[in-house]
N, C-alpha and C. Protein backbone atom coordinates (compact mmCIF):
# COMPACT_ATOMS: atom_id res chain seq x y z
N UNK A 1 0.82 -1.19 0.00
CA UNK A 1 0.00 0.00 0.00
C UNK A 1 0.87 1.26 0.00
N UNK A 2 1.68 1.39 0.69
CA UNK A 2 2.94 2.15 0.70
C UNK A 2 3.19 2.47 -0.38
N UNK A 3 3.87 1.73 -1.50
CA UNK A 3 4.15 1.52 -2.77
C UNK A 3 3.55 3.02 -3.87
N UNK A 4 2.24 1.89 -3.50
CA UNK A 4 1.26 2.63 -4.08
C UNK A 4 0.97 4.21 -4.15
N UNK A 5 1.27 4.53 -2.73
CA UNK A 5 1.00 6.04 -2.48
C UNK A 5 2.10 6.32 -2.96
N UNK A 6 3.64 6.17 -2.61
CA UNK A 6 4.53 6.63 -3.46
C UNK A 6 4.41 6.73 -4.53
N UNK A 7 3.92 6.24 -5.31
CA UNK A 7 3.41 6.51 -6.99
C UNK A 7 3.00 7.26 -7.43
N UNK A 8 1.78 7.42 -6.82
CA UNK A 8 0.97 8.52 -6.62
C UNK A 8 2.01 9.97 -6.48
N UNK A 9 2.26 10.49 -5.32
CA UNK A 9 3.15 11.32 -5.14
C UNK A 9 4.33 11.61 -6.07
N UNK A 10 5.06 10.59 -6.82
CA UNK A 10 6.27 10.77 -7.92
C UNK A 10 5.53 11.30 -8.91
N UNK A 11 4.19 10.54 -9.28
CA UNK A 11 3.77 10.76 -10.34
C UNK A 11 3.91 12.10 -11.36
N UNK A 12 3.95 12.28 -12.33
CA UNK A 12 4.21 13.91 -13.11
C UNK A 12 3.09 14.93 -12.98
N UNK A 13 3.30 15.76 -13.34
CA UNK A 13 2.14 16.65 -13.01
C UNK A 13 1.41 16.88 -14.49
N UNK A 14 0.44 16.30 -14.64
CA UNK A 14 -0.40 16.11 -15.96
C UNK A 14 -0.40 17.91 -16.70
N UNK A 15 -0.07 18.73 -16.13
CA UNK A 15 -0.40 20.09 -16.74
C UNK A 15 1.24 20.12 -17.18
N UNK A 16 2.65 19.77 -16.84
CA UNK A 16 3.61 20.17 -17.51
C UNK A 16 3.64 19.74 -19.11
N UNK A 17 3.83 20.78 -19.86
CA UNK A 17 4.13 20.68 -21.71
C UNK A 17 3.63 21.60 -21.76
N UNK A 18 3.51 21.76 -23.38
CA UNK A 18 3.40 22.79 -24.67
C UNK A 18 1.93 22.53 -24.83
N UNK A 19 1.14 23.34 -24.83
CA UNK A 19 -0.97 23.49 -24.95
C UNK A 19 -0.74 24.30 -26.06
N UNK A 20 -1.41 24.05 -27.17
CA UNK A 20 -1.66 24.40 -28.52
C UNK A 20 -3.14 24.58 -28.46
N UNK A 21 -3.98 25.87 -28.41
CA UNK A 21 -5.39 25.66 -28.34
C UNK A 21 -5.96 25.33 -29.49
N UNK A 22 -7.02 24.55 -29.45
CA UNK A 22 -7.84 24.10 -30.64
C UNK A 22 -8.76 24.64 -30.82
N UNK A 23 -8.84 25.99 -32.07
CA UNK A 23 -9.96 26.81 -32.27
C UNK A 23 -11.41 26.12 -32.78
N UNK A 24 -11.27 24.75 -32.93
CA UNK A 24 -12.70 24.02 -33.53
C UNK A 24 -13.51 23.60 -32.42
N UNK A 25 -12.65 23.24 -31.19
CA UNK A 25 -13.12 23.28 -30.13
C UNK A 25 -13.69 24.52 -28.97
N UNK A 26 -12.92 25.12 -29.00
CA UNK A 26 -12.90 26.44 -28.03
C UNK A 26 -14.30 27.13 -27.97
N UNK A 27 -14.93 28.04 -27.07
CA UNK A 27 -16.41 28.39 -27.53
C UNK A 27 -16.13 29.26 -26.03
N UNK A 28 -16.72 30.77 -27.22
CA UNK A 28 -17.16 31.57 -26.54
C UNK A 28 -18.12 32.08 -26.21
N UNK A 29 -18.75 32.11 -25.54
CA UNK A 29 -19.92 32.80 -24.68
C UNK A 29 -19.85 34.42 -24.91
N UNK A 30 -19.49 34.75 -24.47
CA UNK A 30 -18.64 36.16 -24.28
C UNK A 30 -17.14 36.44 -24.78
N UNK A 31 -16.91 37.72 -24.88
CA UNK A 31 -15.53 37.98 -25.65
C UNK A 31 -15.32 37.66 -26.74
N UNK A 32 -13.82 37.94 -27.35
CA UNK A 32 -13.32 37.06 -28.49
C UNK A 32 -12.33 36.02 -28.42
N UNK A 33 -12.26 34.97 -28.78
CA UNK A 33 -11.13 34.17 -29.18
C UNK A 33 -10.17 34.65 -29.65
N UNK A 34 -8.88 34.02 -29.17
CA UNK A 34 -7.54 34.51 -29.52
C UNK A 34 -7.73 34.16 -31.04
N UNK A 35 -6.78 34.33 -32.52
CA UNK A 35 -6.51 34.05 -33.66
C UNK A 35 -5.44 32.77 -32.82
N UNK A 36 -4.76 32.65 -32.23
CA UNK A 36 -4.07 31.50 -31.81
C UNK A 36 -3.86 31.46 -30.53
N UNK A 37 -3.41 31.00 -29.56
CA UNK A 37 -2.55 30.85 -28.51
C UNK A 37 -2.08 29.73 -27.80
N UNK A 38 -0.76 29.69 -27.28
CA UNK A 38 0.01 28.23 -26.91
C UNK A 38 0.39 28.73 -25.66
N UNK A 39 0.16 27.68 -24.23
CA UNK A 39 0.55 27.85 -23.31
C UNK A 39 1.16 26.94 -23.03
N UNK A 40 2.97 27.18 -22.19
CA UNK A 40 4.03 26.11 -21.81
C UNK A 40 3.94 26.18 -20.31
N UNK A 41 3.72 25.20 -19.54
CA UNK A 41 4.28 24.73 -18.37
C UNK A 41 4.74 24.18 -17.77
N UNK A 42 6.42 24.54 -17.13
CA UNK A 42 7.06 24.11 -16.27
C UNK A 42 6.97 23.30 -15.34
N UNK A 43 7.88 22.63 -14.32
CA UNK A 43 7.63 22.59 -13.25
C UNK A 43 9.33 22.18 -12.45
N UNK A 44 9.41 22.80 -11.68
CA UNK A 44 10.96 23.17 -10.84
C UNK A 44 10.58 23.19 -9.70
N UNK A 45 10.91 21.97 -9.00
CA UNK A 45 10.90 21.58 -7.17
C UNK A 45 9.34 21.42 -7.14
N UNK A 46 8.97 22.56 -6.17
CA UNK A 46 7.53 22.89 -5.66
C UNK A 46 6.95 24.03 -6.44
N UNK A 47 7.27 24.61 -7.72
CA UNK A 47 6.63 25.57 -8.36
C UNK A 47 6.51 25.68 -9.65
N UNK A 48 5.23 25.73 -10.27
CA UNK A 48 4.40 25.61 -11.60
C UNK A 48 4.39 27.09 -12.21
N UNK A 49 5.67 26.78 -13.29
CA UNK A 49 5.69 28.34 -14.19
C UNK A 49 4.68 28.10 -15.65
N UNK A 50 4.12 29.43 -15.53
CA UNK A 50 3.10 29.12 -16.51
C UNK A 50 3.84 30.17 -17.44
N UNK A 51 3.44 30.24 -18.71
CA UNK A 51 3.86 31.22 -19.78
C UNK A 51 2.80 31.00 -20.96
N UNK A 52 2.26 32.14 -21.49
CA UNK A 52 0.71 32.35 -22.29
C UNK A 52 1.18 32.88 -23.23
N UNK A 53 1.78 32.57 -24.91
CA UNK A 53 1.92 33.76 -25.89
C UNK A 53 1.05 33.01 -26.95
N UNK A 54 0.40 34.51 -27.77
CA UNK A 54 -0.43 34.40 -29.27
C UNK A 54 -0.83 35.52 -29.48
N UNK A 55 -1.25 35.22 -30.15
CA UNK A 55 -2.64 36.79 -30.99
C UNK A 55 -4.05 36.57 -30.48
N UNK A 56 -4.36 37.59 -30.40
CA UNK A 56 -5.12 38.36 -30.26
C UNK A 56 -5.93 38.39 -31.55
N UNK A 57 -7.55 38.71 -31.23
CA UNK A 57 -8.32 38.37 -32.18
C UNK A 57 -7.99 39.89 -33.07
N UNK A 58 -7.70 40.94 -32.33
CA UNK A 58 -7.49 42.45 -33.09
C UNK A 58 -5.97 42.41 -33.40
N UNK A 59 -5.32 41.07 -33.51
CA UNK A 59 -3.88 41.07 -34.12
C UNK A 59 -2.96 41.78 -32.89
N UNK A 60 -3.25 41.88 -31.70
CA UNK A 60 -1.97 42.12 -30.85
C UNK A 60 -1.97 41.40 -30.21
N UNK A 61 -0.48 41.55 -29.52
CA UNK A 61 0.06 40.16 -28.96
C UNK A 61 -0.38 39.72 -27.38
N UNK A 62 -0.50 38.42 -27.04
CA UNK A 62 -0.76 37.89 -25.99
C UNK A 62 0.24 37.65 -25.19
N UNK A 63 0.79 37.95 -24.22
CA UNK A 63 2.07 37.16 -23.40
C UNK A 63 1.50 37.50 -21.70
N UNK A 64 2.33 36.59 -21.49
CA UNK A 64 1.06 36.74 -19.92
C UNK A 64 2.67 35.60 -19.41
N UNK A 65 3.24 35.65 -18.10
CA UNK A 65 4.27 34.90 -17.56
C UNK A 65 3.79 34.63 -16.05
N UNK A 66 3.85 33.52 -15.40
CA UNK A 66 3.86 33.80 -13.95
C UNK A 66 4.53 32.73 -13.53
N UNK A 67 4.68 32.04 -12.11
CA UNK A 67 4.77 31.11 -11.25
C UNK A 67 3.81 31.04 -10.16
N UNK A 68 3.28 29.59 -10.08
CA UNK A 68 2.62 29.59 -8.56
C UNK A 68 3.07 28.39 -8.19
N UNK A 69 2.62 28.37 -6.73
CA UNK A 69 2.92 26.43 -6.00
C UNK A 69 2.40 25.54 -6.72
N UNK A 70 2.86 24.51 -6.93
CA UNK A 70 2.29 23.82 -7.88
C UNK A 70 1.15 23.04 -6.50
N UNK A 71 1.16 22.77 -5.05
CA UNK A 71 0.30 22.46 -4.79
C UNK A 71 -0.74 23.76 -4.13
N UNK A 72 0.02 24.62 -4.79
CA UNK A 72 -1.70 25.86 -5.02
C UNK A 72 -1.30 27.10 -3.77
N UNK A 73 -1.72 28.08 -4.13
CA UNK A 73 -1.22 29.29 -2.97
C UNK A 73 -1.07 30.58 -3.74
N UNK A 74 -0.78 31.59 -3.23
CA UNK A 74 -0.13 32.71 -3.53
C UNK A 74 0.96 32.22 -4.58
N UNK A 75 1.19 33.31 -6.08
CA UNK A 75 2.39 33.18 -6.89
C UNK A 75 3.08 34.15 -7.63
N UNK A 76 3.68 34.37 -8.31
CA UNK A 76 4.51 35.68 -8.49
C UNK A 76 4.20 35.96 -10.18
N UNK A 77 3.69 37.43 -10.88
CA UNK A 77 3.80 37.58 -11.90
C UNK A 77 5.12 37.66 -12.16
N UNK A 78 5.50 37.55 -13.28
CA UNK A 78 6.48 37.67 -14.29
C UNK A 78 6.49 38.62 -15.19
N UNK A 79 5.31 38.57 -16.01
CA UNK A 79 4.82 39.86 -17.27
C UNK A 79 3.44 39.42 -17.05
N UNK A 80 2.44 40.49 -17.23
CA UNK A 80 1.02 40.50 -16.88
C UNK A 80 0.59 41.92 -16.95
N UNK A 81 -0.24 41.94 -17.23
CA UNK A 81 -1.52 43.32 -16.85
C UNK A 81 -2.36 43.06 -15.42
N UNK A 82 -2.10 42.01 -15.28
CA UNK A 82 -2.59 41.26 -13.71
C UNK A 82 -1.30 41.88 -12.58
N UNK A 83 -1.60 42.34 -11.61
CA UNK A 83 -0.64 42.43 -10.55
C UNK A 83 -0.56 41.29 -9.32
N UNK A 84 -1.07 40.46 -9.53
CA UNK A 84 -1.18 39.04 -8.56
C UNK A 84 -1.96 37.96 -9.31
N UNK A 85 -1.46 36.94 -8.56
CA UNK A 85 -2.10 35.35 -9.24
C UNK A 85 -1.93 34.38 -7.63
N UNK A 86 -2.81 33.89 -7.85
CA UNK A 86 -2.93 32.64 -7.06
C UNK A 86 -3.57 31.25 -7.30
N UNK A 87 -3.45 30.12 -7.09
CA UNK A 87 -4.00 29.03 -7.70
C UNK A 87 -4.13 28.23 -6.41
N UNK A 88 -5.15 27.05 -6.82
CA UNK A 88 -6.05 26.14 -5.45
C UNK A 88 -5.54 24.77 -6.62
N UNK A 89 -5.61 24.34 -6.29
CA UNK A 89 -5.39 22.62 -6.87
C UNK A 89 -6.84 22.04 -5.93
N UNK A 90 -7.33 21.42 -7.05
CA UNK A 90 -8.56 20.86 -6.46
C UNK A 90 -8.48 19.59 -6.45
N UNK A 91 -7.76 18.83 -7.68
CA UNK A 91 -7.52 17.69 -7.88
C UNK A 91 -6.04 17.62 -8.43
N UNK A 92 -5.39 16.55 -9.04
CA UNK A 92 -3.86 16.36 -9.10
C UNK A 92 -4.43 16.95 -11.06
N UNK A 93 -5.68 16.74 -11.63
CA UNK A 93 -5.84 17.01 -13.15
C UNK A 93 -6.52 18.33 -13.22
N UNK A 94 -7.19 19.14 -11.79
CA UNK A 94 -7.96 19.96 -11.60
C UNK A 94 -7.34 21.11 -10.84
N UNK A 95 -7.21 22.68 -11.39
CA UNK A 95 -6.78 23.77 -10.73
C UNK A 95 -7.78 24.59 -10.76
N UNK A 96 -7.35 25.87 -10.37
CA UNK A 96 -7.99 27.18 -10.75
C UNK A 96 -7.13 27.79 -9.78
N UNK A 97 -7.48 29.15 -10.91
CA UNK A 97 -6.17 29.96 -11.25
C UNK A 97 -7.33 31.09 -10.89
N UNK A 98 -7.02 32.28 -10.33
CA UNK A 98 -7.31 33.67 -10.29
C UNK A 98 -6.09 34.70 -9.98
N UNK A 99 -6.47 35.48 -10.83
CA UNK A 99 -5.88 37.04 -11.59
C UNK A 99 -6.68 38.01 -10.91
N UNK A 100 -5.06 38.64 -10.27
CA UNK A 100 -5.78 39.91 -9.84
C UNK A 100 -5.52 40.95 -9.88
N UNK A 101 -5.91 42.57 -9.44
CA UNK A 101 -5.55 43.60 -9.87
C UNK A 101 -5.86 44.16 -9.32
N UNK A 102 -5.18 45.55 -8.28
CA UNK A 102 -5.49 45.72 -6.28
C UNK A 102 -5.74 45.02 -5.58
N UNK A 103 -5.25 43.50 -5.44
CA UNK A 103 -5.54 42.90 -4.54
C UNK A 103 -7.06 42.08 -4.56
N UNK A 104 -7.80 42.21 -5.90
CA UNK A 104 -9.44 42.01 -6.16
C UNK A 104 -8.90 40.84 -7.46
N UNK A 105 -9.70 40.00 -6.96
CA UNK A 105 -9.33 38.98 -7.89
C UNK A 105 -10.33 39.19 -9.06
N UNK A 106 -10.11 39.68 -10.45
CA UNK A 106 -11.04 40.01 -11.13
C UNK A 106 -10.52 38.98 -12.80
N UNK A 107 -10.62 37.76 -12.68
CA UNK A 107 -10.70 37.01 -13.94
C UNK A 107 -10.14 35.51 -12.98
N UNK A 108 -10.73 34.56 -13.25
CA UNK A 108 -10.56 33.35 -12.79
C UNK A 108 -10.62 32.19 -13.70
N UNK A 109 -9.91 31.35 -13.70
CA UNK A 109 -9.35 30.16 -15.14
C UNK A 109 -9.56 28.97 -14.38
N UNK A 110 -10.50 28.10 -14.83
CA UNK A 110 -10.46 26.60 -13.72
C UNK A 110 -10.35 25.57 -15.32
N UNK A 111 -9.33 24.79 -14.61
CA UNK A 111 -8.74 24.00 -15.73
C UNK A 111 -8.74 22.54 -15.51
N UNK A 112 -8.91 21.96 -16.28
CA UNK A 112 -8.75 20.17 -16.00
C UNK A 112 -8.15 19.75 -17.26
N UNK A 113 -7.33 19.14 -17.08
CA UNK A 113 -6.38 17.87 -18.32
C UNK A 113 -6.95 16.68 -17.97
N UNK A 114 -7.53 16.04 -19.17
CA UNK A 114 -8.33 15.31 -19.41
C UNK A 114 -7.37 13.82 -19.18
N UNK A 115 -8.72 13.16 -18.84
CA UNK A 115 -7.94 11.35 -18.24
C UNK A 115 -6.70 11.06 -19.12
N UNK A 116 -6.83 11.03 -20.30
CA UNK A 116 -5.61 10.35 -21.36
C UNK A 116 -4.38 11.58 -21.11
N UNK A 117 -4.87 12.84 -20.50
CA UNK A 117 -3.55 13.55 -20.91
C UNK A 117 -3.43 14.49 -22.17
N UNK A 118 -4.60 14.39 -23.18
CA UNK A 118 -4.25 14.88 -24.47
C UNK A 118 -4.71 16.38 -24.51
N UNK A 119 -5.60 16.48 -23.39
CA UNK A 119 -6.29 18.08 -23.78
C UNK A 119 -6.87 18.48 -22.13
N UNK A 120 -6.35 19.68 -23.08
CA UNK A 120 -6.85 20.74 -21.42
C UNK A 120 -7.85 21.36 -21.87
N UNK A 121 -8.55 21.77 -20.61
CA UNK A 121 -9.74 22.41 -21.25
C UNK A 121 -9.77 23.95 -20.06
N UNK A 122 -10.07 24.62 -20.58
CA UNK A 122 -9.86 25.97 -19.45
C UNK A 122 -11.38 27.15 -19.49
N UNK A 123 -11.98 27.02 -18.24
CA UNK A 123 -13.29 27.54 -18.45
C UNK A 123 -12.84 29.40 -17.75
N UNK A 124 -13.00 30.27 -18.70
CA UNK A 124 -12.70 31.15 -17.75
C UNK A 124 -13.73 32.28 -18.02
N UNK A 125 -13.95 33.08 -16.57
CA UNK A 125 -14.83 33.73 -16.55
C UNK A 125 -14.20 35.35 -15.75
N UNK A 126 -14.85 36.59 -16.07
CA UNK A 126 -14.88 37.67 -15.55
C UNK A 126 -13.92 39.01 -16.55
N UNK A 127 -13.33 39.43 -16.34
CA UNK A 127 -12.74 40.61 -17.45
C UNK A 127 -11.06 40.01 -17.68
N UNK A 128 -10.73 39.71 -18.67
CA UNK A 128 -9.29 39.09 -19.15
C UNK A 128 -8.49 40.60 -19.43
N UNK A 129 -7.14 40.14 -19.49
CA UNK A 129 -6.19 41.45 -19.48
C UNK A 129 -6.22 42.45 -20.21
N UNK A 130 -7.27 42.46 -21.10
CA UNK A 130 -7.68 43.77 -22.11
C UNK A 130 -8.63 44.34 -21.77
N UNK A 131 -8.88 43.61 -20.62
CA UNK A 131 -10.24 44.55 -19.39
C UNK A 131 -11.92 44.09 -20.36
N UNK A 132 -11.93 43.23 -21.44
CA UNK A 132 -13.11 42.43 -22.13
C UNK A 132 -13.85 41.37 -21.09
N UNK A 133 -15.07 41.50 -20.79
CA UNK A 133 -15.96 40.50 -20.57
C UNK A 133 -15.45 39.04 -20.95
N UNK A 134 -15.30 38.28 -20.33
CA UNK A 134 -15.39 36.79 -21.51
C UNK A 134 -15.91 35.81 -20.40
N UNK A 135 -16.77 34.64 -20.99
CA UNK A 135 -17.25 33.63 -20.68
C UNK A 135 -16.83 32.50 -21.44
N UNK A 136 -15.92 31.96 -21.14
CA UNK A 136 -15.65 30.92 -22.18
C UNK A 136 -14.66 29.05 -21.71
N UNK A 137 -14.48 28.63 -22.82
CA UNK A 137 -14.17 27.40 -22.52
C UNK A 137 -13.50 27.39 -23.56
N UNK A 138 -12.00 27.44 -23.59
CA UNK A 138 -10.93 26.61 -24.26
C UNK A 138 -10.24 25.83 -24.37
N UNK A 139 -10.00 24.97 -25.39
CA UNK A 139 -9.62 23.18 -25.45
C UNK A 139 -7.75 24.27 -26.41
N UNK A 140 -7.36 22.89 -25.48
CA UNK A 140 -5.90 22.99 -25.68
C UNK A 140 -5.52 21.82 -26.08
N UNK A 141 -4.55 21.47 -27.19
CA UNK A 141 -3.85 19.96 -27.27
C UNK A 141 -2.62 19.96 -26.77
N UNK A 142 -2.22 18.94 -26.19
CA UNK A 142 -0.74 18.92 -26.01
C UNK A 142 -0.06 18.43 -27.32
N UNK A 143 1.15 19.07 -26.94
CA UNK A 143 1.60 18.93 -27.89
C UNK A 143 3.23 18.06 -28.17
């Protein structure tokens, strides 16, 4: 039984790689869809670096950088229009992520990588870094 839990615990963290979003999938409610975007994530000791670059549906660029605990807490921007981030781990395939700005968490990302591993899916809701409304759900492939 021992064993077992050690496994568990070594195990990788299903969110590290290269996310290629899949615009056939993706669906917005609100806002616009990026024209592309690919998100890479790290992972070094106890902390999950995220990094966000693409376009923009009005052709400017997306880049967004941070780190948080990978088992969830307070984390540090990097490059952002966000002045804070923090993330909850709900499950070892399940996060959420909130963005904030004075201290007011105003855009929140809850994400799950799917059983096989092949796709993330990211539901996010409230005003994204161009200060736009969005309601949406984007499918990512790994890549």
């Amino acid at each position: 039984m021992l064993l077992g839990f050690a496994a568990v615990l070594c195990a990788a963290d299903p969110y590290v790689g290269t996310w290629k979003m899949n615009l056939a999938k993706t669906k917005y409610k609100t806002g616009t869809a990026p024209k592309e975007q690919t998100i890479t994530i790290t992972e070094t000791g106890s902390d999950t670096s995220v990094a966000v670059a693409g376009t923009a549906a009005d052709g400017s660029k997306i880049a967004l950088s941070y780190t948080i605990p990978t088992a969830g807490g307070p984390g540090k921007i990097d490059s952002s229009a966000y002045d804070g981030v923090s993330s909850k781990l709900i499950a070892p395939n399940e996060r959420e992520v909130m963005y904030k700005k004075g201290g007011k968490t105003v855009y929140t990302a809850h994400s799950k990588v799917s059983a096989d591993g092949h796709s993330l899916s990211v539901h996010s809701k409230e005003a994204n870094a161009l200060g736009q409304t969005v309601d949406a759900t984007a499918v990512y492939d790994k890549q």
